[in-house]
Structures are given as structure tokens and as C-alpha cells.
C-alpha atoms as a PDB file:
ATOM      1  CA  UNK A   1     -83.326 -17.991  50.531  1.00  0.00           C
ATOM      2  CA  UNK A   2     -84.916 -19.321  47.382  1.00  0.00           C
ATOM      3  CA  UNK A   3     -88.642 -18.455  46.842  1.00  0.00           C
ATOM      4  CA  UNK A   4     -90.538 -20.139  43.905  1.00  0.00           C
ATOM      5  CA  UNK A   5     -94.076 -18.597  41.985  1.00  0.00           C
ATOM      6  CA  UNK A   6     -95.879 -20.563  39.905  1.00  0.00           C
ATOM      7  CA  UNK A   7     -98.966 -19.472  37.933  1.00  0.00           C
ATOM      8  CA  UNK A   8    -100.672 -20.692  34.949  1.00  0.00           C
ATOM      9  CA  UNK A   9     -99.669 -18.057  32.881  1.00  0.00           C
ATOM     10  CA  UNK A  10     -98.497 -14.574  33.064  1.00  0.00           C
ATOM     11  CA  UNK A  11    -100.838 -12.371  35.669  1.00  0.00           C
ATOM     12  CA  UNK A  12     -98.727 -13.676  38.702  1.00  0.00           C
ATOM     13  CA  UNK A  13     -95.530 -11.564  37.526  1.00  0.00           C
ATOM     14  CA  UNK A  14     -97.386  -8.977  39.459  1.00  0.00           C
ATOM     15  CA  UNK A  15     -96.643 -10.996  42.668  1.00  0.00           C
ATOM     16  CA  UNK A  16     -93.392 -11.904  41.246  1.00  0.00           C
ATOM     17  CA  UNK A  17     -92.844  -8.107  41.324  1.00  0.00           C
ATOM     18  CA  UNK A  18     -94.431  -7.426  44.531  1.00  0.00           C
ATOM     19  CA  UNK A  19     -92.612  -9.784  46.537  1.00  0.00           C
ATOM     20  CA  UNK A  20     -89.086  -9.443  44.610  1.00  0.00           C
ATOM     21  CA  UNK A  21     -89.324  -5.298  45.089  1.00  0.00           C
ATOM     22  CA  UNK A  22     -90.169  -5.719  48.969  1.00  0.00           C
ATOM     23  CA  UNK A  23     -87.861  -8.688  49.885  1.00  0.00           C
ATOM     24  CA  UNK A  24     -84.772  -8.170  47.167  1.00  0.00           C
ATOM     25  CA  UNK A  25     -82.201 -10.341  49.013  1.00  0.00           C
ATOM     26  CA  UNK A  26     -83.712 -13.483  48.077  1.00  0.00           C
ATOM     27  CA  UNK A  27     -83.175 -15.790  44.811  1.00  0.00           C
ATOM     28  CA  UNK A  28     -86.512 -16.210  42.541  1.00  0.00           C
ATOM     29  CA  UNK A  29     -87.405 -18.377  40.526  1.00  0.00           C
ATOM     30  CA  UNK A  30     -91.054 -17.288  38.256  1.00  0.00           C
ATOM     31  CA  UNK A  31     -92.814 -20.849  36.790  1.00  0.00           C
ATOM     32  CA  UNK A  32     -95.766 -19.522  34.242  1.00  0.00           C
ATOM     33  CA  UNK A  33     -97.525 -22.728  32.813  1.00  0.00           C
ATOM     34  CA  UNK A  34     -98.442 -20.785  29.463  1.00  0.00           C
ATOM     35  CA  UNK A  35     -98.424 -24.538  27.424  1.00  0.00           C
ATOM     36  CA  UNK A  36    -101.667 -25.580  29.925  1.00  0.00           C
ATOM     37  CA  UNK A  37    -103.418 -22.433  30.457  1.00  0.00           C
ATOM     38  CA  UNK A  38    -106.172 -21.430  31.865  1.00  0.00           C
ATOM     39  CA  UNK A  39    -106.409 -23.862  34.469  1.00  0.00           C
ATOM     40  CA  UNK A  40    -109.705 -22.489  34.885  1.00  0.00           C
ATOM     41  CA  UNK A  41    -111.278 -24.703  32.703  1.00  0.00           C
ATOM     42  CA  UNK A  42    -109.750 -27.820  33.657  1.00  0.00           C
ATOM     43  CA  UNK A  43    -111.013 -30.530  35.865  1.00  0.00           C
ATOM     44  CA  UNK A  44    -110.012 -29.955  39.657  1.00  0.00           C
ATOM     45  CA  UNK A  45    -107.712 -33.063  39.162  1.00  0.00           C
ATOM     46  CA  UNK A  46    -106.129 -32.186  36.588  1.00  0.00           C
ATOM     47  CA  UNK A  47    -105.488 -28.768  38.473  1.00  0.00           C
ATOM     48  CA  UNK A  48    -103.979 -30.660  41.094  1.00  0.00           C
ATOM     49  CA  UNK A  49    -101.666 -32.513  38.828  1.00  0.00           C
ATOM     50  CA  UNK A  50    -100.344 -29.269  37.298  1.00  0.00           C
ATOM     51  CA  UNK A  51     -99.998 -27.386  40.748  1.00  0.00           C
ATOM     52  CA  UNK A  52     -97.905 -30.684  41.829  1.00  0.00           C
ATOM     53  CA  UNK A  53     -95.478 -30.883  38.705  1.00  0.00           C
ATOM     54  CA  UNK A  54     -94.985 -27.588  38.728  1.00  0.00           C
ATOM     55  CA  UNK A  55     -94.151 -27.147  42.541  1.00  0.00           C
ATOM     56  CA  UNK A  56     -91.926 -30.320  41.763  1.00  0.00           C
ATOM     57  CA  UNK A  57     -90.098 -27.980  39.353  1.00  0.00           C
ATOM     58  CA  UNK A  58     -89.572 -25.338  41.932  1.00  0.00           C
ATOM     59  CA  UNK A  59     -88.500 -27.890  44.630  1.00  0.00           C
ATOM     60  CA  UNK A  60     -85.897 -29.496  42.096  1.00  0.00           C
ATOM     61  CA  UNK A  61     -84.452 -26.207  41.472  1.00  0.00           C
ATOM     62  CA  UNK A  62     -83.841 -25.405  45.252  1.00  0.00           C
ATOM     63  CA  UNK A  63     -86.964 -23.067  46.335  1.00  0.00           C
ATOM     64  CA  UNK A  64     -87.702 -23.236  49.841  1.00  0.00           C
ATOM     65  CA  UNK A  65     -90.579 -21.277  49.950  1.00  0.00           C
ATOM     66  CA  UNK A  66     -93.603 -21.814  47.155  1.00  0.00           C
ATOM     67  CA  UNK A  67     -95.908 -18.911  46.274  1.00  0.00           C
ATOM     68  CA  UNK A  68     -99.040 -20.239  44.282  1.00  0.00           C
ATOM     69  CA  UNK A  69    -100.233 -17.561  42.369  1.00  0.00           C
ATOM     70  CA  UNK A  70    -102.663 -19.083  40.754  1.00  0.00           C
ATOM     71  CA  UNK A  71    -106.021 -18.675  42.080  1.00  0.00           C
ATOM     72  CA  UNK A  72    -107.623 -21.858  40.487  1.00  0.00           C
ATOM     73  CA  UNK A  73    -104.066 -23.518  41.752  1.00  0.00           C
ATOM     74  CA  UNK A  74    -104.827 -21.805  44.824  1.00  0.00           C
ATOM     75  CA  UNK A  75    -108.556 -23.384  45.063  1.00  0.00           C
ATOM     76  CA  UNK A  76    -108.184 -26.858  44.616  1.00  0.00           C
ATOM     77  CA  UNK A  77    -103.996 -27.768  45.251  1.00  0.00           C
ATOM     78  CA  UNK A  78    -103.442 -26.434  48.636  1.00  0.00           C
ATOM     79  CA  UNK A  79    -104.278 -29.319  50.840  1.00  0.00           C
ATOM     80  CA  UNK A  80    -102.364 -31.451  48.695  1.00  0.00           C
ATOM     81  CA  UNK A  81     -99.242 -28.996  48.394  1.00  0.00           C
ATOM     82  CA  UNK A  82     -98.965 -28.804  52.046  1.00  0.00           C
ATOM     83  CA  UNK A  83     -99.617 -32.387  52.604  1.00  0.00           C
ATOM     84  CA  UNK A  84     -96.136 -33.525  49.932  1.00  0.00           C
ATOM     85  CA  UNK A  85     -93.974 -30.605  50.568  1.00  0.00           C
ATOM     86  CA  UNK A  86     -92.437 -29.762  54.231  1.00  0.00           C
ATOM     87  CA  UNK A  87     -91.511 -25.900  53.118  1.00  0.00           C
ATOM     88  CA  UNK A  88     -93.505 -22.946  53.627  1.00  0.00           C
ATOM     89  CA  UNK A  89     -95.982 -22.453  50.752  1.00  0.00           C
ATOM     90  CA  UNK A  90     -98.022 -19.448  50.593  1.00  0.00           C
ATOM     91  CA  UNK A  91    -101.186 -18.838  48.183  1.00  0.00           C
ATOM     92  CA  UNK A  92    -103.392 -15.487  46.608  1.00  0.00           C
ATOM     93  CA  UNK A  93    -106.282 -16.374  47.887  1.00  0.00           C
ATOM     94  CA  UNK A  94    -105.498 -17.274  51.788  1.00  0.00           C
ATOM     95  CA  UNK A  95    -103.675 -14.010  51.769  1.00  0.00           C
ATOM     96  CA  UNK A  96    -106.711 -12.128  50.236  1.00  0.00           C
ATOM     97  CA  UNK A  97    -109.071 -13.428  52.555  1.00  0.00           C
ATOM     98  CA  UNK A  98    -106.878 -12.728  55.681  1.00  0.00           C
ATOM     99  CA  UNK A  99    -106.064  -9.273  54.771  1.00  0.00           C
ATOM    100  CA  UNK A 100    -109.930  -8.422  55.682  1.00  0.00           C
ATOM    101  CA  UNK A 101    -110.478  -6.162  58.461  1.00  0.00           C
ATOM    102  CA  UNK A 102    -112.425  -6.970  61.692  1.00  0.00           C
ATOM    103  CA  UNK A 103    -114.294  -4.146  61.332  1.00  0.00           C
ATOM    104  CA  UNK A 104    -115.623  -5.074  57.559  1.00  0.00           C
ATOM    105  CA  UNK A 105    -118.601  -6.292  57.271  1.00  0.00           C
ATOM    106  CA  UNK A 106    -119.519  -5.638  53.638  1.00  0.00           C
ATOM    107  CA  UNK A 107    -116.908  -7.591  51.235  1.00  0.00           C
ATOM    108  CA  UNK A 108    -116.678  -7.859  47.485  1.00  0.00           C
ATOM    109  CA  UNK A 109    -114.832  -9.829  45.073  1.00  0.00           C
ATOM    110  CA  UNK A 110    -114.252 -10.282  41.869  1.00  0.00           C
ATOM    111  CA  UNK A 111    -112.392 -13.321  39.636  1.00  0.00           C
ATOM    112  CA  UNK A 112    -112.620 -14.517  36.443  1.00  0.00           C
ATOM    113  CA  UNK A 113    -115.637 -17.246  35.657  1.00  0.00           C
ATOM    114  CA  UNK A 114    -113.866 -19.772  37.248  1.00  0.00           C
ATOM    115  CA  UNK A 115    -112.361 -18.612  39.944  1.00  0.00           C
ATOM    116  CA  UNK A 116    -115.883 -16.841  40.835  1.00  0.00           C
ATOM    117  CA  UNK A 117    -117.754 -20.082  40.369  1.00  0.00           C
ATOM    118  CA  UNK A 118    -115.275 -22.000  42.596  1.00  0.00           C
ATOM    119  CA  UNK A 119    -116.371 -20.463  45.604  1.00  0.00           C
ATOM    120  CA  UNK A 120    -112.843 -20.491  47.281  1.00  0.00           C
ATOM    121  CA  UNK A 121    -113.033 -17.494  48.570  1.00  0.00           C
ATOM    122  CA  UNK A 122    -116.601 -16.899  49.532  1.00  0.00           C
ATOM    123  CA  UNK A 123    -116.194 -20.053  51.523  1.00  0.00           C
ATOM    124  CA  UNK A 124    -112.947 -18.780  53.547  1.00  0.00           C
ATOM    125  CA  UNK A 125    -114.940 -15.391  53.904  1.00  0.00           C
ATOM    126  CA  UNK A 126    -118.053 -17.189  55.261  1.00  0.00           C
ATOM    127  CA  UNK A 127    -115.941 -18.292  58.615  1.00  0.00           C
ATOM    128  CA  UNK A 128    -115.482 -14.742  59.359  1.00  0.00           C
ATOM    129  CA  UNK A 129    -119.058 -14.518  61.389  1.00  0.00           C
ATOM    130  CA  UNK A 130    -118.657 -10.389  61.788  1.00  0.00           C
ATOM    131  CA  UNK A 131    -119.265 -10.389  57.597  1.00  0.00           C
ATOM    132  CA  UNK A 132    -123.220  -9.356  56.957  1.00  0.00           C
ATOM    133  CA  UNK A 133    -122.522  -9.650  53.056  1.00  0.00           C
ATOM    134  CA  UNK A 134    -120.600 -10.967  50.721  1.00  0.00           C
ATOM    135  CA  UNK A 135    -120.808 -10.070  46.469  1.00  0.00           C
ATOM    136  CA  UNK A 136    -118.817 -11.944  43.997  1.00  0.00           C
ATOM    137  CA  UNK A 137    -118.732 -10.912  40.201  1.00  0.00           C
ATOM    138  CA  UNK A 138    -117.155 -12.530  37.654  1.00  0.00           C
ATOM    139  CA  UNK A 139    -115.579  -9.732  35.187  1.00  0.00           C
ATOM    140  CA  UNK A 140    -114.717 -11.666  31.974  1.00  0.00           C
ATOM    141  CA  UNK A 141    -113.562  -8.872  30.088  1.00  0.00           C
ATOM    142  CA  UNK A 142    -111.185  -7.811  32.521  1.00  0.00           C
ATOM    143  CA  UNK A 143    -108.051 -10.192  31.613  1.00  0.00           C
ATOM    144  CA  UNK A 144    -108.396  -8.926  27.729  1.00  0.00           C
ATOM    145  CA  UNK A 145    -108.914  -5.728  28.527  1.00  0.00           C
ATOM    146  CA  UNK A 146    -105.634  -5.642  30.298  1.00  0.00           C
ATOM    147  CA  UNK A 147    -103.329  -8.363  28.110  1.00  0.00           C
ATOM    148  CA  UNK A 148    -104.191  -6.023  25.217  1.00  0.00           C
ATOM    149  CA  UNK A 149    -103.197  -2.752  27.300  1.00  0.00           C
ATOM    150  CA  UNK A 150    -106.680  -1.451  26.320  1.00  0.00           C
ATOM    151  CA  UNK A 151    -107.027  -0.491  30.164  1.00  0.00           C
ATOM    152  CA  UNK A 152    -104.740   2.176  29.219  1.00  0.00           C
ATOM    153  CA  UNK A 153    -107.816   4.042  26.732  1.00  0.00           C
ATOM    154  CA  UNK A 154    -110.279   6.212  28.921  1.00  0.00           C
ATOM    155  CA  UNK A 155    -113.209   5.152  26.182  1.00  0.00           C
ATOM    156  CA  UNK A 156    -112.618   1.080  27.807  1.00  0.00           C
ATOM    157  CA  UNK A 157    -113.053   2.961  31.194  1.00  0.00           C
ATOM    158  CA  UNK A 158    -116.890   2.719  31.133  1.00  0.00           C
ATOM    159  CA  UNK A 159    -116.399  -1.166  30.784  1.00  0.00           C
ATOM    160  CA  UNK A 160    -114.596  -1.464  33.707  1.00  0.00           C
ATOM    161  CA  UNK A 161    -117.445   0.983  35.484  1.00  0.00           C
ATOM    162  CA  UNK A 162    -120.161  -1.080  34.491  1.00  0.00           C
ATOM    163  CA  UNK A 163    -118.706  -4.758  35.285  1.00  0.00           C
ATOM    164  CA  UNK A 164    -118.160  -2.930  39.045  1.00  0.00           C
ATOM    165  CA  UNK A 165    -121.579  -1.505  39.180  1.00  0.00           C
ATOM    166  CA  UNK A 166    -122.926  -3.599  41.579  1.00  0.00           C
ATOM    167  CA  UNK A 167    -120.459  -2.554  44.078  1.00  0.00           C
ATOM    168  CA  UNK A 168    -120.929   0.999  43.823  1.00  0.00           C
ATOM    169  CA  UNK A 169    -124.966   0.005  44.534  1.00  0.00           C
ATOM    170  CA  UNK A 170    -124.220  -2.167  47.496  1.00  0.00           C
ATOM    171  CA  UNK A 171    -121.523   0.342  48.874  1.00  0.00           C
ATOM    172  CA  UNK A 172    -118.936  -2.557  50.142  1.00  0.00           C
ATOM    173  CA  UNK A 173    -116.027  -1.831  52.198  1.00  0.00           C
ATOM    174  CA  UNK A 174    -113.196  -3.904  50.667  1.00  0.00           C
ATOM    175  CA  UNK A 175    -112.890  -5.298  47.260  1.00  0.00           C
ATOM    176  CA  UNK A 176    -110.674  -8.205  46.818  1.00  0.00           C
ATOM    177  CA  UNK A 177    -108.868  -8.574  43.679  1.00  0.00           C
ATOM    178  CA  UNK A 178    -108.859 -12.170  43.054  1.00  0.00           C
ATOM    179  CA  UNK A 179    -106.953 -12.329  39.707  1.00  0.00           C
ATOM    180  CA  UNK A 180    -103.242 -11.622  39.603  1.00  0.00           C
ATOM    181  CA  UNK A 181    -103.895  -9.625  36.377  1.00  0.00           C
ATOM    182  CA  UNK A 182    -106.310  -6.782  38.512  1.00  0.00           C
ATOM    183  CA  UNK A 183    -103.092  -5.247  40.389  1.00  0.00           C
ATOM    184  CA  UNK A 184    -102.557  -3.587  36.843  1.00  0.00           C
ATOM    185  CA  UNK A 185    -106.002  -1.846  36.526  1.00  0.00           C
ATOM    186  CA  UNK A 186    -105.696  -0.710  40.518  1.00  0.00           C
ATOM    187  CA  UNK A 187    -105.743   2.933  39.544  1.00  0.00           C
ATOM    188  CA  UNK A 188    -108.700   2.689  37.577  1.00  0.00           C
ATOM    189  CA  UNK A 189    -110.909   0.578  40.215  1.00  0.00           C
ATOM    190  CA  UNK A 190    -109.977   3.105  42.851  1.00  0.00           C
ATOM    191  CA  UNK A 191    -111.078   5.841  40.906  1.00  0.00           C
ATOM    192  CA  UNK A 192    -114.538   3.902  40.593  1.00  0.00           C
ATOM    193  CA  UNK A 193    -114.906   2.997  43.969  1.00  0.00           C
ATOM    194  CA  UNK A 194    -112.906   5.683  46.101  1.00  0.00           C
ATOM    195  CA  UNK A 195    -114.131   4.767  49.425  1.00  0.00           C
ATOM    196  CA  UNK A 196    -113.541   1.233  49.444  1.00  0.00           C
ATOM    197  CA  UNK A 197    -110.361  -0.585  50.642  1.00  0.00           C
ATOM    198  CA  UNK A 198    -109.248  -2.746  47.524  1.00  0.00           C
ATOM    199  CA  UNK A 199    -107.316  -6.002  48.653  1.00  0.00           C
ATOM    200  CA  UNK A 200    -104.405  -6.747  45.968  1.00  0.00           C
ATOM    201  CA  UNK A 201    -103.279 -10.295  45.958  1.00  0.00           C
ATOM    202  CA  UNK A 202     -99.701  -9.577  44.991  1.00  0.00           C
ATOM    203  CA  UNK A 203     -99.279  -7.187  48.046  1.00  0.00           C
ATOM    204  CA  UNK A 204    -101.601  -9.822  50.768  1.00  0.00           C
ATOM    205  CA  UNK A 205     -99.104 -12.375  49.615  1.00  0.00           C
ATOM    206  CA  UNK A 206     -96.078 -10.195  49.833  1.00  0.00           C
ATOM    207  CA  UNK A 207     -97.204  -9.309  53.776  1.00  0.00           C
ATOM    208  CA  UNK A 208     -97.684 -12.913  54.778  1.00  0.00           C
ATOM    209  CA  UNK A 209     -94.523 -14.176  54.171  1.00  0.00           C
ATOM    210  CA  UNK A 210     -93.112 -10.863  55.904  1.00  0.00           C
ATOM    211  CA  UNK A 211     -92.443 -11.824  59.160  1.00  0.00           C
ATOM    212  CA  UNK A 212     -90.626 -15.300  58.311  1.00  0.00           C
ATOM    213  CA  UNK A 213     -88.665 -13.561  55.182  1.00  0.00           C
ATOM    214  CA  UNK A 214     -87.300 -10.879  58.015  1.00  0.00           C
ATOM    215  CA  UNK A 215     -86.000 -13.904  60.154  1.00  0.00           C
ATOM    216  CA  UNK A 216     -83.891 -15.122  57.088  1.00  0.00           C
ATOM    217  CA  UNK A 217     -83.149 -12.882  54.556  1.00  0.00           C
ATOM    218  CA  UNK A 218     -80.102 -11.262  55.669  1.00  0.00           C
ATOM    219  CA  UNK A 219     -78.066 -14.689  56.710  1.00  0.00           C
ATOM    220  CA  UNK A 220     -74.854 -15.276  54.872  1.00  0.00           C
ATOM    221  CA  UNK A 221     -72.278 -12.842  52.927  1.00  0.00           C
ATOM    222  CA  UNK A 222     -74.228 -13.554  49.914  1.00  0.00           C
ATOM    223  CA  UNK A 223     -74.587 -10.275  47.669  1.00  0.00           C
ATOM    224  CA  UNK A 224     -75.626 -11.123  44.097  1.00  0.00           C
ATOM    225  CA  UNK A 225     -78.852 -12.562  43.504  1.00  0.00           C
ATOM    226  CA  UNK A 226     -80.575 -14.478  40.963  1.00  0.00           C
ATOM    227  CA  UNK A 227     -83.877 -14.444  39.106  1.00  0.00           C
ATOM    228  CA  UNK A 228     -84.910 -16.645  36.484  1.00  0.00           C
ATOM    229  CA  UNK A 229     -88.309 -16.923  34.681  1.00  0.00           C
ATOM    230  CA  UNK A 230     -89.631 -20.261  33.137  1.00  0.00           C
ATOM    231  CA  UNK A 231     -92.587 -20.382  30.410  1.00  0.00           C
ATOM    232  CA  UNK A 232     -93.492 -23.511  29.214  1.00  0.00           C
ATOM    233  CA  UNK A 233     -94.295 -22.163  25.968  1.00  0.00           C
ATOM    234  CA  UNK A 234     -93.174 -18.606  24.607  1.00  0.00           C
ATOM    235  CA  UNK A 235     -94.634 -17.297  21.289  1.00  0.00           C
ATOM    236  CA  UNK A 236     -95.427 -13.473  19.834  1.00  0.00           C
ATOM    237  CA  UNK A 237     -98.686 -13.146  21.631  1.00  0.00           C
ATOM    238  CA  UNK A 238     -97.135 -13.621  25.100  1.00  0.00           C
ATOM    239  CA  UNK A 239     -93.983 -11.576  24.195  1.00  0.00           C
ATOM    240  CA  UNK A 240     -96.460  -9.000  23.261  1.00  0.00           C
ATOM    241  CA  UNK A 241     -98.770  -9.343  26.527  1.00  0.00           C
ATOM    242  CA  UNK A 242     -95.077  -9.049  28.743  1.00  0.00           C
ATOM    243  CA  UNK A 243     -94.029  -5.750  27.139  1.00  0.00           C
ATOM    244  CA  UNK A 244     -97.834  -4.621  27.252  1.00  0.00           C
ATOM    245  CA  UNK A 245     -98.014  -5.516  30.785  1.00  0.00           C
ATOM    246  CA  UNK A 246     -94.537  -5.118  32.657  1.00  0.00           C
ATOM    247  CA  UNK A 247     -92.163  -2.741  30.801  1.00  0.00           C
ATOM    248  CA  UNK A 248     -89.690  -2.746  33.478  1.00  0.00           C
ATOM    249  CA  UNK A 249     -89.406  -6.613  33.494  1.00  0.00           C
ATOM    250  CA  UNK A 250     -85.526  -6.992  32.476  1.00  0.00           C
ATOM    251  CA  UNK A 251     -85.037 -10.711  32.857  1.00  0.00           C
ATOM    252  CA  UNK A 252     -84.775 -13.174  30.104  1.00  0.00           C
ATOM    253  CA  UNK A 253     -87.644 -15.204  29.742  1.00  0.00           C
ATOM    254  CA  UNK A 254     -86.513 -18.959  29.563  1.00  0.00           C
ATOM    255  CA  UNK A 255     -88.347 -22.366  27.845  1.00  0.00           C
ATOM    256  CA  UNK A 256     -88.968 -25.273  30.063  1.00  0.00           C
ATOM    257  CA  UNK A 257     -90.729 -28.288  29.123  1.00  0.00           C
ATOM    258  CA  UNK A 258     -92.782 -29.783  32.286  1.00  0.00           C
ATOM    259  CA  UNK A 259     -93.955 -33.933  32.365  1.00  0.00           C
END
């Protein structure tokens, strides 16, 4: 089985991770659209056009199943993913929403700007009618805070605290993670809010494509296994970001040029 991940940059090597640790008999294949990013600030068409050439990549390469870990991807290109492509493709921010309890019924989430602004998940969240409240927060100095590895100094710890604040107050029972890049500051958030559940995209995604990996991954005498990662632009700031960020990633990091 060949799974492809696409994001817009390089946060969604924390699903690549998640998924590739859990379900290791599989060929991967990581897109990161680093040339276009953030797709956050691009027109929801233009979003779509991205999410479609770069699932186009994936397809030509041989994935059969598409992870979108992008969650402004995730909030505008579904409906149109599922619509082209007859293959499984599985997205952060279904995932997310799903891995809510029954018995929840205070929820928070936080996202950069855009992905806050886009509503995508307070709208999925909304059809769950046994939610009383739901708190979003944009943290904008999250995604810095970790690309520089500045999470790693306890004096940037009170930043963290005070962009969560309002969760503390409002005492919620699950936090949702809605930024590939949060998985990295997990510790830190759980320290700051010990009683609540905290919902990691990476993992959500990895346990909904579970049950149909476990019906597949073990065909054939296959035993050696690729993984190749695509940027469509590479330069000293993301090289420095990767080793910041994942210090166990061991894979060459290829160039691809997407139309």
C-alpha cells in the first residue's frame, strides 16, 4: 500500500511520523508545498487548486490512500478531493472533530488565524447537539515559537500559558490541536491544562485509517519499503526548521516543481 501526505509546508511531518511509526509496512510518499505557503492566506480557490495539483502528484506517483494534512487544505478541498479521486482520502480536521467524546460537552480549539477564522471545525463540532460550548483561539505565535525551537526555553513557556488562558478560565474538556505544528509543543500544553483531553491531529488521523490499513497492510511478500519526501522549494531556513523540529527525520529531502 502506498499512502500520500500533502501539506503546505512542513508541520504535517508530524502526521507523516505518526502514521509511518504506527503502520510501517506501507510505502510513503510526504508532498510539503513550501514554494506556495501558507495557504492560509490564499483565496479558497486558489486553495482548491493547490490541494488538487498536489493530490494529482500523489496519484501520479501511485498513492492509494491521500492524507491532507493541511488544515486550510482540509477546509475548503475536501468535497472536491472526494468528488475527482475514487481512493480513500483522509483529512486533520474530520479526524479531530470525530475523535470527540460523547460525553464532552465543553470543547476547545485552537489554529492559526486562518484556520480559526474558517470555521471548519466549529461547524463540524456544531452537529454534535450533546456540545454546550465551543472556544476557538487563534495562537499566532505558536508556529514561530516552535519553527525556531524556542518552545524548548522555559522563559517562552509563559507565552504559551497566556495564549491558552482562556481555557484554563472556561475549564474545557478536550482541546483540539488544529495545526500540525502543535503535536511538538504537546508536553508543554498538557502541563498547562492537566485535566483536559488534548486531541492531536497526527494521532486522530493515524486512528482513522486504522481499521482499513489492518485489512491491507500485510498482503504480498513485500519487505523493503520506501519513503520519499518532496518540497517544492528547499532553502537554509527550512533545512534549519527540519533539524529544529524532527531530529530523527533520516530521509533525503527531494525538489519537485508542481504546475
Amino acid at each position: 500500500m502506498k499512502i500520500g501526505i500533502f501539506d503546505s509546508g512542513i508541520g504535517g511531518l508530524t502526521v507523516f511520523k505518526e502514521i509511518e511509526k504506527r503502520f510501517p509496512k506501507n510505502d510513503y510518499v510526504y508532498l510539503g508545498d513550501t514554494a506556495r505557503l501558507p495557504y492560509g492566506i490564499k483565496s479558497k480557490k486558489t486553495i482548491k487548486n493547490y490541494s488538487l495539483k498536489n493530490t494529482d502528484f500523489l496519484v501520479d506517483r501511485g498513492c492509494e490512500i491521500i492524507i491532507v494534512a493541511c488544515n486550510s487544505a482540509s477546509s475548503y478541498s475536501i468535497p472536491i478531493l472526494k468528488k475527482r479521486y475514487k481512493i480513500p482520502i483522509f483529512n486533520v480536521i474530520e479526524s479531530g472533530v470525530n475523535a470527540i467524546s460523547n460525553s464532552c460537552s465543553k470543547v476547545g480549539i485552537i489554529g492559526t488565524p486562518s484556520t480559526i477564522e474558517s470555521e471548519s471545525y466549529l461547524k463540524l463540532l456544531k452537529k454534535n447537539k450533546k456540545l454546550k460550548k465551543i472556544i476557538s483561539e487563534s495562537c499566532p505565535i505558536f508556529v514561530p515559537i516552535i519553527e525556531q525551537g524556542l518552545y524548548k526555553k522555559k522563559s517562552v513557556h509563559f507565552l504559551i500559558k497566556d495564549n491558552l488562558k482562556k481555557f484554563q478560565r472556561d475549564q474545557v474538556e478536550a482541546l483540539i490541536l488544529g495545526c500540525t505544528h502543535y503535536p511538538l509543543i504537546k508536553p508543554i500544553i498538557k502541563k498547562i491544562l492537566p485535566n483536559v483531553t488534548l486531541i492531536d491531529s497526527s494521532v486522530e488521523v493515524a486512528n482513522s485509517i486504522g481499521s482499513f490499513l489492518s485489512n491491507t497492510e500485510n498482503i504480498g511478500p513485500k519487505v523493503n519499503f520506501k519513503r520519499e519526501i518532496f518540497f517544492t522549494d528547499k532553502s537554509k531556513y527550512f533545512e534549519e526548521v527540519l533539524k529544529v523540529m524532527f531530529k530523527n527525520l533520516n530521509y533525503k529531502v527531494k525538489l519537485v516543481d508542481i504546475r
